[in-house]
C-alpha atoms as a PDB file:
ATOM      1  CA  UNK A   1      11.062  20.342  28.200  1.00  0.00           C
ATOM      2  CA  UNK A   2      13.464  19.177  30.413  1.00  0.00           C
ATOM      3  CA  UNK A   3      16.871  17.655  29.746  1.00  0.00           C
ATOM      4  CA  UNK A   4      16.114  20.126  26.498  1.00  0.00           C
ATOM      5  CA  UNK A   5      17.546  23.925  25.325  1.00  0.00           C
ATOM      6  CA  UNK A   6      16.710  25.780  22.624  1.00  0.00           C
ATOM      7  CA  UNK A   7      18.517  28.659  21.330  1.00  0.00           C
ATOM      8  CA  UNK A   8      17.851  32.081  19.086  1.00  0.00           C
ATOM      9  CA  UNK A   9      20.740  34.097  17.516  1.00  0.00           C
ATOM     10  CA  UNK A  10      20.405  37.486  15.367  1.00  0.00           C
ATOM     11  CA  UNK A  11      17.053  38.494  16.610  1.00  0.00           C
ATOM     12  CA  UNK A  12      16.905  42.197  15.426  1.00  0.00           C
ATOM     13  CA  UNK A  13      15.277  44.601  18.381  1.00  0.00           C
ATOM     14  CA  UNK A  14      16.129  48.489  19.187  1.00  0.00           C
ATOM     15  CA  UNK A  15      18.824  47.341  21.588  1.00  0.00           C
ATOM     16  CA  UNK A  16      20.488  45.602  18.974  1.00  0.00           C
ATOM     17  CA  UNK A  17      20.617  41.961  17.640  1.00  0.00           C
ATOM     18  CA  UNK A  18      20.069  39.452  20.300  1.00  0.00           C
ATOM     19  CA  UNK A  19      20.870  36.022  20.857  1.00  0.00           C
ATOM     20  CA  UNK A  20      19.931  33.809  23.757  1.00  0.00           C
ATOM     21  CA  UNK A  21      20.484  30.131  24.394  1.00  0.00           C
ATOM     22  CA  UNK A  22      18.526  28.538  27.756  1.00  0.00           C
ATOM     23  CA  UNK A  23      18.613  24.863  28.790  1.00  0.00           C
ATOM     24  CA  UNK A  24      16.868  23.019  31.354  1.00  0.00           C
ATOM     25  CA  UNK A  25      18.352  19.918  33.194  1.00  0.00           C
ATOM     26  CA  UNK A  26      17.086  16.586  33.214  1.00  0.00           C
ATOM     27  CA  UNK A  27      14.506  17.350  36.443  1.00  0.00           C
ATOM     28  CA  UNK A  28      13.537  20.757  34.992  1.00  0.00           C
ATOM     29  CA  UNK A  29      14.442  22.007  38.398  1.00  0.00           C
ATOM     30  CA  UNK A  30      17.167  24.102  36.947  1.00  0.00           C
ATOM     31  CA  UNK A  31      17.305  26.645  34.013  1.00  0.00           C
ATOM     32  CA  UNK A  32      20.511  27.557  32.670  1.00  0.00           C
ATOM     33  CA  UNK A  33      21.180  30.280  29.654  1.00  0.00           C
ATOM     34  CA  UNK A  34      23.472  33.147  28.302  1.00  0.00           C
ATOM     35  CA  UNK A  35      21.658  36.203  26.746  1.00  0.00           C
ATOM     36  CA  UNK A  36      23.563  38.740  24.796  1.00  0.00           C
ATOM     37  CA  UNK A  37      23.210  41.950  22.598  1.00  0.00           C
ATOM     38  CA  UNK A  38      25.850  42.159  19.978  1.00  0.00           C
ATOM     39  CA  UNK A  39      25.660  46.320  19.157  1.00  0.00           C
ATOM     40  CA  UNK A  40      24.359  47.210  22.570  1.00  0.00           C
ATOM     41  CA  UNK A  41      26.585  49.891  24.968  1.00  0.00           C
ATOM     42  CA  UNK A  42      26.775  49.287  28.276  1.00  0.00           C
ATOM     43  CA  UNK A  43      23.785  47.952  30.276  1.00  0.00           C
ATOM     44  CA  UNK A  44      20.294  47.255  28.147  1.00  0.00           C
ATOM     45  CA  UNK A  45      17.037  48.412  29.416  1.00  0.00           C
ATOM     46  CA  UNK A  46      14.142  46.943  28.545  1.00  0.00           C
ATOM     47  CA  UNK A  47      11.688  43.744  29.661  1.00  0.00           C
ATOM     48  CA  UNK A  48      12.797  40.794  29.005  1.00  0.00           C
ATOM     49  CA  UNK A  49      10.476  37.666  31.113  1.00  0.00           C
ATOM     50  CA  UNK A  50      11.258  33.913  31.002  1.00  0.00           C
ATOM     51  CA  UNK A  51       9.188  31.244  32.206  1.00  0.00           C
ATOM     52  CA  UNK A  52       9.671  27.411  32.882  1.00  0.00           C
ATOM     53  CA  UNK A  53       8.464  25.465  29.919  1.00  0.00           C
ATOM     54  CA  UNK A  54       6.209  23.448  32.528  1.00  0.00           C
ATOM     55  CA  UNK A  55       4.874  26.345  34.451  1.00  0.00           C
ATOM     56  CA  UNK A  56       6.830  25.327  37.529  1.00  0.00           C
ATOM     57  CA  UNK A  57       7.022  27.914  40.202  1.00  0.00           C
ATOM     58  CA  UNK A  58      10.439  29.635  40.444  1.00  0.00           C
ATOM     59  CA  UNK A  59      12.825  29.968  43.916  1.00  0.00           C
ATOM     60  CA  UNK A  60      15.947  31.637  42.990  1.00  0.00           C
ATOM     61  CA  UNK A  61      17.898  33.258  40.529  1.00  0.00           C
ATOM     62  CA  UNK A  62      20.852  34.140  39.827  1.00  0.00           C
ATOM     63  CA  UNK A  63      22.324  36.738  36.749  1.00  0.00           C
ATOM     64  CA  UNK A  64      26.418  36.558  36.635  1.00  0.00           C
ATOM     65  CA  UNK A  65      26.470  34.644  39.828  1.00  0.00           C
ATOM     66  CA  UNK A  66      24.587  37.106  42.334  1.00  0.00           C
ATOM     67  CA  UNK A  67      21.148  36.304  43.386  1.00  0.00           C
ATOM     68  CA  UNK A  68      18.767  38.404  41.914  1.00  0.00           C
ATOM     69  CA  UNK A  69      15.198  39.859  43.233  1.00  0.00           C
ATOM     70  CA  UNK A  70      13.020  40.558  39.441  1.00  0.00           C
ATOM     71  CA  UNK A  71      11.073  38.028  39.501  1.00  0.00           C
ATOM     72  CA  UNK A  72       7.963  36.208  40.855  1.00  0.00           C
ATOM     73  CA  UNK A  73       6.727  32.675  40.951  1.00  0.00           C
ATOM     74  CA  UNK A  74       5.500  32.711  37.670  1.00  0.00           C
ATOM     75  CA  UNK A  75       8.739  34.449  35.381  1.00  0.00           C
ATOM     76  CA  UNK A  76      11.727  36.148  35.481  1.00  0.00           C
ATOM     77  CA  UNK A  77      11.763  40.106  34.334  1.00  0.00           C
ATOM     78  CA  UNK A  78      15.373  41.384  32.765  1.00  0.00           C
ATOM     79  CA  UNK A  79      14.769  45.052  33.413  1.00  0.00           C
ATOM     80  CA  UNK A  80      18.396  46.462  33.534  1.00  0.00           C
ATOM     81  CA  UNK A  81      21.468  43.810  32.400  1.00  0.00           C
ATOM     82  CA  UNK A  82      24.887  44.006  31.272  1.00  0.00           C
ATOM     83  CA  UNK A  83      24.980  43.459  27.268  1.00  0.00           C
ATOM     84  CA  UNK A  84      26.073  39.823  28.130  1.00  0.00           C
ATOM     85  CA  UNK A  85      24.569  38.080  31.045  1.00  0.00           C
ATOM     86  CA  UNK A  86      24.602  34.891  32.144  1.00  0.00           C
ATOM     87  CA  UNK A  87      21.708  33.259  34.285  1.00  0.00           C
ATOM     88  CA  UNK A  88      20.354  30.434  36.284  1.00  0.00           C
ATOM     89  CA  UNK A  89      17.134  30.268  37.575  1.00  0.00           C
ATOM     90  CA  UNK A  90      16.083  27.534  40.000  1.00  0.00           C
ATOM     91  CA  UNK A  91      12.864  25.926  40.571  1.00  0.00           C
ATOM     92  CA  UNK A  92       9.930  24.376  42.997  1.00  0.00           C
ATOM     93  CA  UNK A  93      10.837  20.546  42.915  1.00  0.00           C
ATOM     94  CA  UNK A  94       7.757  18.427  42.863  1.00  0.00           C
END
């Protein structure tokens, strides 16, 4: 919800543990999160989608401060990231 975050540490996948923290700001026009793989080498393969809590449609993103092009209105797809990656994905304002 916005003006909320919610967060998830240790989660045990073949990549490694993960832990990911994402907030949204008070308009929920703007998600903002770290995701990291404590174990992983390297970059991490592997799908990885997020979606606005709301199901708003999504404009822009941006992974370590360069826009990125994996994703549609609906989600965002982590295909290929660097073991720690930080994000911010913007949305449709009403």
């Amino acid at each position: 919800a916005p003006g909320r975050s919610v967060s998830l540490r240790g989660w045990k996948t073949e990549h490694g543990s993960v832990s990911c923290s994402v907030r949204v700001d008070g308009t929920g026009d703007r998600m903002t999160g770290e995701l990291s793989i404590a174990g992983a080498h390297g970059r991490v393969g592997g799908d990885i989608a997020l979606r606005h809590p709301l199901c708003k449609p999504i404009r822009a993103v941006r992974i370590n401060g360069r826009a990125y092009r994996h994703f549609d209105s609906a989600r965002v797809f982590f295909k290929r990231f660097p073991k720690h990656t930080s994000f911010e994905v913007m949305f449709e304002t009403n």
